[in-house]
Every structure is written in structure tokens, then in C-alpha cells.
N, C-alpha and C. Protein backbone atom coordinates (compact mmCIF):
# COMPACT_ATOMS: atom_id res chain seq x y z
N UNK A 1 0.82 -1.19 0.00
CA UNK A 1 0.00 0.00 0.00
C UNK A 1 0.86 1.26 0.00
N UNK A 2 1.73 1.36 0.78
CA UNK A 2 2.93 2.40 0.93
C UNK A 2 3.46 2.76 -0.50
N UNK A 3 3.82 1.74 -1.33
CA UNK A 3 4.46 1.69 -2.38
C UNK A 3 3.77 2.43 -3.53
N UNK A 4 2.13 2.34 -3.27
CA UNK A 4 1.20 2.91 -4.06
C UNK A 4 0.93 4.50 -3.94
N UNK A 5 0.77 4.38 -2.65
CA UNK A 5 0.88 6.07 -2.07
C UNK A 5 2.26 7.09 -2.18
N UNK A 6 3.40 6.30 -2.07
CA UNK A 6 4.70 6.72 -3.00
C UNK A 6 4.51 7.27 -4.54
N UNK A 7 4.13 6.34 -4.97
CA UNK A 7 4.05 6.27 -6.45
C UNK A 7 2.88 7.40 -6.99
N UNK A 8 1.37 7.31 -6.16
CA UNK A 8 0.86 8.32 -6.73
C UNK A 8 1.24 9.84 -6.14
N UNK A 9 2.06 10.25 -5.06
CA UNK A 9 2.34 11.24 -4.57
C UNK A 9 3.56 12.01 -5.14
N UNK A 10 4.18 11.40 -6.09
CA UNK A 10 4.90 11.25 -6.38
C UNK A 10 4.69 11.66 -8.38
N UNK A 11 3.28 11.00 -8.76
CA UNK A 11 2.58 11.99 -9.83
C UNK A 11 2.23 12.94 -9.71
N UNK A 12 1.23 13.12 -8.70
CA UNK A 12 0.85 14.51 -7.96
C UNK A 12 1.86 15.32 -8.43
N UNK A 13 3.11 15.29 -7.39
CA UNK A 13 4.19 16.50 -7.69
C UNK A 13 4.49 17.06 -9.06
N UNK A 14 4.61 16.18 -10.07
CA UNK A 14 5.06 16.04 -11.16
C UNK A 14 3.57 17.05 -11.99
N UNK A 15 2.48 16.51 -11.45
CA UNK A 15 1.26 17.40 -12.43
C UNK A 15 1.05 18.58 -11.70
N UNK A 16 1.82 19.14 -10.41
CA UNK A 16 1.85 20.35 -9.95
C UNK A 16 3.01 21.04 -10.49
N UNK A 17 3.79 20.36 -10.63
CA UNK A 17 5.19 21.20 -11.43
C UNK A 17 4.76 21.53 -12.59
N UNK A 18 4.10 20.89 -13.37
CA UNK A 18 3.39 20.84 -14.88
C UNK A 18 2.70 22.22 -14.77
N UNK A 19 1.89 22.06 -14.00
CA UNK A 19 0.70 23.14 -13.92
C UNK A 19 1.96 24.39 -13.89
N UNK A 20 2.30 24.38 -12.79
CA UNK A 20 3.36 25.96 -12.65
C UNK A 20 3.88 26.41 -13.64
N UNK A 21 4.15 25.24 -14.33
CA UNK A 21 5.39 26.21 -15.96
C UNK A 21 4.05 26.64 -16.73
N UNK A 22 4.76 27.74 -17.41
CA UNK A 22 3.93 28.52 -18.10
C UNK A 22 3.95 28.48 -19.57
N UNK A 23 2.95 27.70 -20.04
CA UNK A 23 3.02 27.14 -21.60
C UNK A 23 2.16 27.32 -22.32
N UNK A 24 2.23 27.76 -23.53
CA UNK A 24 1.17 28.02 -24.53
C UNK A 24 0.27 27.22 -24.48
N UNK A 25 -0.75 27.56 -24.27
CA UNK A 25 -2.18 26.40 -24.86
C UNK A 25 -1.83 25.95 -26.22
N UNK A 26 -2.69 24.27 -26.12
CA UNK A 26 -2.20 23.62 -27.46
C UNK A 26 -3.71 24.37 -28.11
N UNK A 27 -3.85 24.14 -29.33
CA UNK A 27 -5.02 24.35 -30.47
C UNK A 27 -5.13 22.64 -30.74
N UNK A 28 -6.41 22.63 -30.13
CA UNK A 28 -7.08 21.12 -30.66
C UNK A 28 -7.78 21.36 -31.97
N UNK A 29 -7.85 20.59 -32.98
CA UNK A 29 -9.08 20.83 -33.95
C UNK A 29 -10.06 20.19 -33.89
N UNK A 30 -10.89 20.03 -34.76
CA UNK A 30 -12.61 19.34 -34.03
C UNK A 30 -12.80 19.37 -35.64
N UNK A 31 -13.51 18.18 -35.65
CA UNK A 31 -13.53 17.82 -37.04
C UNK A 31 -14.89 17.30 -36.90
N UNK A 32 -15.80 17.27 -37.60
CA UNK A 32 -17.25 16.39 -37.86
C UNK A 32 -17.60 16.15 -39.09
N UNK A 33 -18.13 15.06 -39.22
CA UNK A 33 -18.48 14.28 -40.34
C UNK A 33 -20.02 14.08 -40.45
N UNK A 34 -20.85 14.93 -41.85
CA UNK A 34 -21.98 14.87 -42.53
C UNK A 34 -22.54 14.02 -43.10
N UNK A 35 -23.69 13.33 -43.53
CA UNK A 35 -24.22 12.28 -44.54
C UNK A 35 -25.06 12.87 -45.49
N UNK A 36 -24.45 13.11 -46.34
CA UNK A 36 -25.52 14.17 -47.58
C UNK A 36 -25.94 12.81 -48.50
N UNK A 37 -27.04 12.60 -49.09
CA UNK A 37 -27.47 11.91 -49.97
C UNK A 37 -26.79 12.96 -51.23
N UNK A 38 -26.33 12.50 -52.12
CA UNK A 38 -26.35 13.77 -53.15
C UNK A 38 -27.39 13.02 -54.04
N UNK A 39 -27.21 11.47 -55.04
CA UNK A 39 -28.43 11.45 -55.40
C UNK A 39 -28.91 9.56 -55.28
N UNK A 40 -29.30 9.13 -56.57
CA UNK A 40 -29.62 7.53 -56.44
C UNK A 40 -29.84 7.07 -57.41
N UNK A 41 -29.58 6.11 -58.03
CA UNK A 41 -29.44 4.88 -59.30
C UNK A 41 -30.05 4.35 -58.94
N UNK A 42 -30.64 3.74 -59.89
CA UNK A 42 -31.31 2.11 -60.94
C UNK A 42 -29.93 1.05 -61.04
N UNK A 43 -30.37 0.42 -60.28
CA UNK A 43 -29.57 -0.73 -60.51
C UNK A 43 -30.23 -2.05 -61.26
N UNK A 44 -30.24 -2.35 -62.20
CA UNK A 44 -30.76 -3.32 -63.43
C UNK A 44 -30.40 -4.92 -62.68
N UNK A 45 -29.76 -5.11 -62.19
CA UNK A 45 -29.08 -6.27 -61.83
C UNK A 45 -30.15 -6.57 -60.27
N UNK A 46 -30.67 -5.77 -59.61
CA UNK A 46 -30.88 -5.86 -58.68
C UNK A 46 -30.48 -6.48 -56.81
N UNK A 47 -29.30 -7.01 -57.42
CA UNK A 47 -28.68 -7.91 -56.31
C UNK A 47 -27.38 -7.81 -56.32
N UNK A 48 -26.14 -7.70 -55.61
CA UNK A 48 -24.95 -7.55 -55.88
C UNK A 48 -24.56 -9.16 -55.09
N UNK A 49 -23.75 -9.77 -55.57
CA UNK A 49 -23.94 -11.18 -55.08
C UNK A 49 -22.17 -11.54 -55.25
N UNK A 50 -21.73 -10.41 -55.96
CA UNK A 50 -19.60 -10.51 -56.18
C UNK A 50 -19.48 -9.41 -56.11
N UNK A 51 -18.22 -9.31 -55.46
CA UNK A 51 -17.20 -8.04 -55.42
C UNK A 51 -17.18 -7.20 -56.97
N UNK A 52 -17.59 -8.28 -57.73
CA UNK A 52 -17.20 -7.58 -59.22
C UNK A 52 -18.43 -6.64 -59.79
N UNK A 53 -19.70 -7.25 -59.35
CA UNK A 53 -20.82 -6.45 -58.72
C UNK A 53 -21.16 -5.29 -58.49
N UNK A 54 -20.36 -5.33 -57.20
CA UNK A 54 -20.11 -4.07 -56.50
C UNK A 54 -19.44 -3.19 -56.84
N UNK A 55 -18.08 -3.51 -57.88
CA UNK A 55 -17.10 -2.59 -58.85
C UNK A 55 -18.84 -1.98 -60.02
N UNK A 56 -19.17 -2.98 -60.73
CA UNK A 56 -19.79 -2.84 -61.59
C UNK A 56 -20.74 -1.63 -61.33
N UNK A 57 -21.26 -1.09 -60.04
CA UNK A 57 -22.25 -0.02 -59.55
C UNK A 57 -21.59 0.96 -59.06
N UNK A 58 -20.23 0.85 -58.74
CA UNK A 58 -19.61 1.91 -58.12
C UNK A 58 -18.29 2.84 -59.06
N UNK A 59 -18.12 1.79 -60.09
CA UNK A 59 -17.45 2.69 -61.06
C UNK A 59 -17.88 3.91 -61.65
N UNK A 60 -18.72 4.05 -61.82
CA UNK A 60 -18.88 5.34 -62.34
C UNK A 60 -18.92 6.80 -61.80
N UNK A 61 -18.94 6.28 -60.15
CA UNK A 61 -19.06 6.95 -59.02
C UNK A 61 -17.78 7.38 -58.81
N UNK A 62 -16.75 6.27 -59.28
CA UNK A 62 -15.13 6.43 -58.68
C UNK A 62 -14.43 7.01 -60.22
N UNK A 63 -14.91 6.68 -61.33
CA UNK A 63 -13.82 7.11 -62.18
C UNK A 63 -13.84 8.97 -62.41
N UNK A 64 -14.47 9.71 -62.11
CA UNK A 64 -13.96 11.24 -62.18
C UNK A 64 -13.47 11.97 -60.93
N UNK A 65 -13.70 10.93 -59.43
CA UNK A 65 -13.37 11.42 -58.76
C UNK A 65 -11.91 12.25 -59.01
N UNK A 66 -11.41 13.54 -58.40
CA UNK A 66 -10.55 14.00 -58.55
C UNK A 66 -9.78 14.07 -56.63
N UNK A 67 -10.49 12.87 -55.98
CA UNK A 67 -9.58 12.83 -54.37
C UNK A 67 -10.31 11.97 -54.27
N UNK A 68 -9.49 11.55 -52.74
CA UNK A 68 -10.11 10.14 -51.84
C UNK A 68 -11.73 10.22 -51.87
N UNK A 69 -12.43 9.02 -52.13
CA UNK A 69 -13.33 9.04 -51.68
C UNK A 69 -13.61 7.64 -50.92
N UNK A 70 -14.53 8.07 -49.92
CA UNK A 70 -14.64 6.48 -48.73
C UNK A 70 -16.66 6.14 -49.26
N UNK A 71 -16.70 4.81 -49.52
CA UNK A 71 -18.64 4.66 -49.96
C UNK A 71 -18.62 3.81 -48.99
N UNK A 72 -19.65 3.75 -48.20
CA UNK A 72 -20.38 2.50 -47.82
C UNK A 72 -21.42 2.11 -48.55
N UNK A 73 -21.88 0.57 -48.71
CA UNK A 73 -22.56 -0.02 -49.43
C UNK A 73 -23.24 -0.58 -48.36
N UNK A 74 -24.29 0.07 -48.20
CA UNK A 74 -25.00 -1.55 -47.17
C UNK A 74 -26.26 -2.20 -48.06
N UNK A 75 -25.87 -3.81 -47.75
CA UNK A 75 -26.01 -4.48 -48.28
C UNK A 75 -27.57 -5.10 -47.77
């Protein structure tokens, strides 16, 4: 028990020394993430049942992209 009360008294000091020095605040950023529908397809096939499928509906989506883009597909 001693050994514990050492040890945290012993952080203590260390996050009071912390506190005393005088240091710029950090800048956190804050980021959030939207779900816009933009629009929706006809899919003729009706079922995606292969990966190749799933290329087959989403290519056209991916070939002008000009940056990353992330899709979810739920299935």
C-alpha cells in the first residue's frame, strides 16, 4: 500500500510542477463528419452477389473522382 501512495504522490508532484510552468495552450481541432445523400441509381441487376458487382455499380461513381473518396454499401 505504501508503495502505491509513493508512487501516486509522487505523480501529484510532477502534475503540480506541470501546472506551474507557463506554456502556450495547445489548439485542438474538431472535425465532424456529414451524410448528404447527393443522389440515387437504378440498378438493373438488382442484387450484388460478387465483389465484381459491386465494382460494376460503383465505377462510375469512382472514375472522375478528382480525391479520396470512402462509400459505404450496405447491403
Amino acid at each position: 500500500m505504501s508503495k502505491y501512495q509513493t508512487i501516486n504522490h509522487q505523480q501529484l508532484e510532477l502534475l503540480e510542477r506541470e501546472v506551474s510552468t507557463k506554456q502556450p495552450a495547445k489548439r485542438i481541432n474538431i472535425v465532424s463528419l456529414k451524410l448528404v445523400r447527393e443522389s440515387s441509381v437504378l440498378y438493373k441487376e438488382r442484387q450484388i452477389k460478387s465483389p465484381e458487382d459491386a465494382y460494376k455499380l460503383l465505377k462510375p461513381f469512382l472514375v472522375e473522382a478528382d480525391r479520396e473518396l470512402f462509400v459505404v454499401v450496405c447491403l
